[in-house]
N, C-alpha and C. Protein backbone atom coordinates (compact mmCIF):
# COMPACT_ATOMS: atom_id res chain seq x y z
N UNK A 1 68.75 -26.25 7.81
CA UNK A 1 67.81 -26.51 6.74
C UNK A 1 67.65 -28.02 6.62
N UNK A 2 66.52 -28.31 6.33
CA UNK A 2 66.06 -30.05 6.48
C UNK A 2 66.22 -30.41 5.26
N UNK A 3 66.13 -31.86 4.94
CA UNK A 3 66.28 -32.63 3.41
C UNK A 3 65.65 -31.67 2.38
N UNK A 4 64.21 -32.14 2.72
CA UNK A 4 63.32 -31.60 2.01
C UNK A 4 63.55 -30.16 1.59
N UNK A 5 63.55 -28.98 2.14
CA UNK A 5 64.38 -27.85 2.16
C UNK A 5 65.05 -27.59 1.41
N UNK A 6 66.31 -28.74 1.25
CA UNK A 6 67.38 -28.40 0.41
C UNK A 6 66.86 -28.46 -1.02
N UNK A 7 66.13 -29.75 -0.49
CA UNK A 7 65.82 -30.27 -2.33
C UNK A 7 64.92 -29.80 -3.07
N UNK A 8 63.74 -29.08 -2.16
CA UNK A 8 63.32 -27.53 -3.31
C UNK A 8 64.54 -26.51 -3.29
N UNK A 9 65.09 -26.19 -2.67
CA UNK A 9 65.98 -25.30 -2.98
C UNK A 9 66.36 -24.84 -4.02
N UNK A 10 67.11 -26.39 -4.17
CA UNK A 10 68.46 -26.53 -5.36
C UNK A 10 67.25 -26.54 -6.53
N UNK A 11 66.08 -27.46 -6.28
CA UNK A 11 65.06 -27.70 -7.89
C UNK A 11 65.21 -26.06 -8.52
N UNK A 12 64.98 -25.57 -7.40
CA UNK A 12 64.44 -23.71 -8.11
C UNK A 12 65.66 -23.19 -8.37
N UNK A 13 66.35 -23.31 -7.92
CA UNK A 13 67.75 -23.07 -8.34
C UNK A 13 68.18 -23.16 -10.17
N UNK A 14 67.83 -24.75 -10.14
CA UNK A 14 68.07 -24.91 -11.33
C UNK A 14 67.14 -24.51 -12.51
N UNK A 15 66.29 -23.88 -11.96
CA UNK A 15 64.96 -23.37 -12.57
C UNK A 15 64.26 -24.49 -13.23
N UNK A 16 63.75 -25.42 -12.66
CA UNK A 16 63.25 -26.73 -12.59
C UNK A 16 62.12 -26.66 -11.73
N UNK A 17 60.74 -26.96 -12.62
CA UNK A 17 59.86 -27.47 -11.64
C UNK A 17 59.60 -28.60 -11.41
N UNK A 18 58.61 -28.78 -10.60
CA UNK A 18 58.55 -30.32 -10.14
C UNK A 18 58.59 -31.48 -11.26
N UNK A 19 57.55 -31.23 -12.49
CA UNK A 19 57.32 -32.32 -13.25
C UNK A 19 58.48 -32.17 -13.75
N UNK A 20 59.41 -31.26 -13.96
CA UNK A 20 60.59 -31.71 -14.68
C UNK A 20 61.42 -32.75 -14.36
N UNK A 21 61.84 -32.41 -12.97
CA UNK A 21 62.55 -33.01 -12.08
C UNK A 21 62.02 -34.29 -12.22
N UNK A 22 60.31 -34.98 -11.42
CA UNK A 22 59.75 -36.15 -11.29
C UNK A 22 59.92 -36.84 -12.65
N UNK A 23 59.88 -36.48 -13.39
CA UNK A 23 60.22 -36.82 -15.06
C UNK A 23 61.56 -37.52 -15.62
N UNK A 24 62.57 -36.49 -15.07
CA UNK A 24 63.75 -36.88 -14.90
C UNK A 24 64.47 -38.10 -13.89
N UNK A 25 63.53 -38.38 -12.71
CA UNK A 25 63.78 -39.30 -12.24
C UNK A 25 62.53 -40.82 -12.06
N UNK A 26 61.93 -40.32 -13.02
CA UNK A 26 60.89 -41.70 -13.15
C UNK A 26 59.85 -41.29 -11.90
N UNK A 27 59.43 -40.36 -11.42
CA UNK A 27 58.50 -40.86 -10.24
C UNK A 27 57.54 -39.46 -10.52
N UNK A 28 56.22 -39.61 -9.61
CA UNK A 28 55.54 -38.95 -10.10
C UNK A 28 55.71 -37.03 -9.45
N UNK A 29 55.12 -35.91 -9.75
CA UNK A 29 54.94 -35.08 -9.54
C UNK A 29 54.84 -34.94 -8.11
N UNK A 30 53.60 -35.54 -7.78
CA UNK A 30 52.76 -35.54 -6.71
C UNK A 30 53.73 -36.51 -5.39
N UNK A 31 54.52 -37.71 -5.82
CA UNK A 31 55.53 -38.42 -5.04
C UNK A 31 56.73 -37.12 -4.83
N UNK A 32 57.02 -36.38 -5.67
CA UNK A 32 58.14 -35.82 -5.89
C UNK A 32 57.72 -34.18 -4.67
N UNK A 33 56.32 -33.84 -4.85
CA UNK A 33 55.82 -32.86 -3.75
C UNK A 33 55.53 -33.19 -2.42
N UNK A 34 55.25 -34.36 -2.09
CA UNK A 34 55.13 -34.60 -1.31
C UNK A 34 56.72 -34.83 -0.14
N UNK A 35 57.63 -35.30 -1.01
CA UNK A 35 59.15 -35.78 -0.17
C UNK A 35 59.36 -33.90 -0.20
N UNK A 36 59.23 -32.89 -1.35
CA UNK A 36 59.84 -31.85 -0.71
C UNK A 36 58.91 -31.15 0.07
N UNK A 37 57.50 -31.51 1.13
CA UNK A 37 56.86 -30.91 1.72
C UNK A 37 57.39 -31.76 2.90
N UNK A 38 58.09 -32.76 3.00
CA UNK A 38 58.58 -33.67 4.24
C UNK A 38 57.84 -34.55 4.74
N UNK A 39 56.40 -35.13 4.02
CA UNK A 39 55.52 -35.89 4.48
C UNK A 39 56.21 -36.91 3.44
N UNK A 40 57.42 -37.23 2.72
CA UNK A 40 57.44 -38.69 2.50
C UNK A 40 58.95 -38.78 2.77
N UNK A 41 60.20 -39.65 3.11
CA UNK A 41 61.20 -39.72 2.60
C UNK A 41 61.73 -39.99 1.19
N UNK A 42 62.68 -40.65 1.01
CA UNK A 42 62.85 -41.70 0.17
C UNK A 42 64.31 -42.72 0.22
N UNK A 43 64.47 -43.12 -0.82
CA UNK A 43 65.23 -44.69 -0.84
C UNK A 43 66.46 -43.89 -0.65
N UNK A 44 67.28 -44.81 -0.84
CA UNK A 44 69.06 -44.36 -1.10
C UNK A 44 68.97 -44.25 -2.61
N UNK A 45 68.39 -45.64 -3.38
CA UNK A 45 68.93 -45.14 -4.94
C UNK A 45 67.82 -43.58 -4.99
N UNK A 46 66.85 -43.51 -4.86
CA UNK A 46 66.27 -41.73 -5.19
C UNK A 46 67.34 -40.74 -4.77
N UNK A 47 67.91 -41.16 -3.68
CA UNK A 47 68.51 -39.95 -3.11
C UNK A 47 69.93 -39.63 -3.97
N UNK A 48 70.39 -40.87 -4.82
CA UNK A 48 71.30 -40.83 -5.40
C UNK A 48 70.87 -40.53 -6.58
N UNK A 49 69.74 -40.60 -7.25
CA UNK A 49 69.39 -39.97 -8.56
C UNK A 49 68.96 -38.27 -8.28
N UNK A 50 68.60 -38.19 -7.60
CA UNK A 50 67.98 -37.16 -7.02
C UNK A 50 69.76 -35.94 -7.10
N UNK A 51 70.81 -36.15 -6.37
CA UNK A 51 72.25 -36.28 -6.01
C UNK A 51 72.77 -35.67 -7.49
N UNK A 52 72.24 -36.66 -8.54
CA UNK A 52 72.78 -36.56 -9.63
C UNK A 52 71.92 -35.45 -10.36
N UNK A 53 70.49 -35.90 -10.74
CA UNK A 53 69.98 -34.99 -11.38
C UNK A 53 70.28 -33.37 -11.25
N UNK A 54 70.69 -33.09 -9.71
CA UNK A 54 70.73 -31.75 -8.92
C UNK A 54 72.10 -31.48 -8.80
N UNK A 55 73.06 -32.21 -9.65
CA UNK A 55 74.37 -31.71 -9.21
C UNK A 55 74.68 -31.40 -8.00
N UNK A 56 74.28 -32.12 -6.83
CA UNK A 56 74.93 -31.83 -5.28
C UNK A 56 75.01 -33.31 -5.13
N UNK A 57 75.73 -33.00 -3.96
CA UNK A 57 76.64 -34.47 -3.66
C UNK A 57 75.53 -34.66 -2.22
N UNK A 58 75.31 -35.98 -1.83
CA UNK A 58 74.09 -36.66 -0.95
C UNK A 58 74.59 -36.08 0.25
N UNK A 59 76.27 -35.86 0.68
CA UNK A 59 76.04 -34.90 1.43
C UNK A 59 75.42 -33.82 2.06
N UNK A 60 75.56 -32.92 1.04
CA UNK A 60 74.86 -31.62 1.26
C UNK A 60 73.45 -31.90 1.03
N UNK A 61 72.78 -32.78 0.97
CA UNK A 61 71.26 -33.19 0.64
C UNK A 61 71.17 -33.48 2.48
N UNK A 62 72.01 -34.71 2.42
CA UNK A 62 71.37 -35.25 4.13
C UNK A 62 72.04 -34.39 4.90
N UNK A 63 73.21 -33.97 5.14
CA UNK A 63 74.26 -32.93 6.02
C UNK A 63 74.10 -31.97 5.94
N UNK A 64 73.77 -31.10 4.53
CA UNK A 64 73.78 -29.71 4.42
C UNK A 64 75.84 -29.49 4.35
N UNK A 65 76.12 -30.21 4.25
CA UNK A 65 78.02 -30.38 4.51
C UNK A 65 78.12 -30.86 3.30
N UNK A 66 79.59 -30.41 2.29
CA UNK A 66 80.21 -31.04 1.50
C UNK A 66 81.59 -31.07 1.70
N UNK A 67 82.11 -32.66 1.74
CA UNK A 67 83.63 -32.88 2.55
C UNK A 67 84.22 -32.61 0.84
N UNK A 68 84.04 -32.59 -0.18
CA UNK A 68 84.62 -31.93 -0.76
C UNK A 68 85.24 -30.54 -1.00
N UNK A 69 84.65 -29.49 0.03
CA UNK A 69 85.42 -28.03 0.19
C UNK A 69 85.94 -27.83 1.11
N UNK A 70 87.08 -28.91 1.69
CA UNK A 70 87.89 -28.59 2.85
C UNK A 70 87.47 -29.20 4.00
N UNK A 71 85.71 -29.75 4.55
CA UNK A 71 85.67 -29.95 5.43
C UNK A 71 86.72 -31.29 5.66
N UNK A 72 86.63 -31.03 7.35
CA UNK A 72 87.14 -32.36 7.96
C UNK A 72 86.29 -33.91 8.26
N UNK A 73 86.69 -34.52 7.30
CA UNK A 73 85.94 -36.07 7.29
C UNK A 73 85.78 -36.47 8.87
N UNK A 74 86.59 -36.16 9.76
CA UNK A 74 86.03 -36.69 11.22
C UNK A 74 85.26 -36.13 11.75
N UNK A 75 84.86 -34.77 11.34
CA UNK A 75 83.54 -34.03 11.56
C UNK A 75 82.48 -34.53 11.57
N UNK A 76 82.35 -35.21 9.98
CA UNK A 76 81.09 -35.64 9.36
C UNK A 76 81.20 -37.06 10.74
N UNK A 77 81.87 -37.76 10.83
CA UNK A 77 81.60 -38.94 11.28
C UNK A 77 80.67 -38.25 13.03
N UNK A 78 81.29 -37.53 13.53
CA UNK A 78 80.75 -36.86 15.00
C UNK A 78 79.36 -36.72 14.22
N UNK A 79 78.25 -36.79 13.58
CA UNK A 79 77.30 -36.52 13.46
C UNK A 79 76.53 -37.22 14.42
């Protein structure tokens, strides 16, 4: 599963739509549809507000991996 992917995922998850979310992190709707359709990236600090707002760790955002449930940290580095 790709960035983008995850990060509608988890939005619907939290039963959050877009303007909530874009709201919650200062940026617009339309900026915020576009990164989860994969036609935009974004920064490190988004990805870290983004991280926070969604309760997942930037791991599992860029990796789809969280070395918090056991994985092995020299794993992640073989990426």
């Amino acid at each position: 599963m790709e960035f983008n992917e995850k990060l509608q995922a988890l939005r619907k998850q939290k039963n959050m739509t877009q303007e909530e979310l874009a709201e919650k992190l200062n940026i617009s709707r339309e900026h915020l549809g576009r990164i989860e359709r994969g036609k935009y990236g974004c920064s490190i600090d988004l990805l870290i507000e983004l991280s926070c707002a969604l309760n997942a760790s930037t791991d599992y955002l860029l990796l789809g991996r969280n070395p918090d449930r056991g994985q092995d940290r020299r794993q992640l580095l073989q990426v």
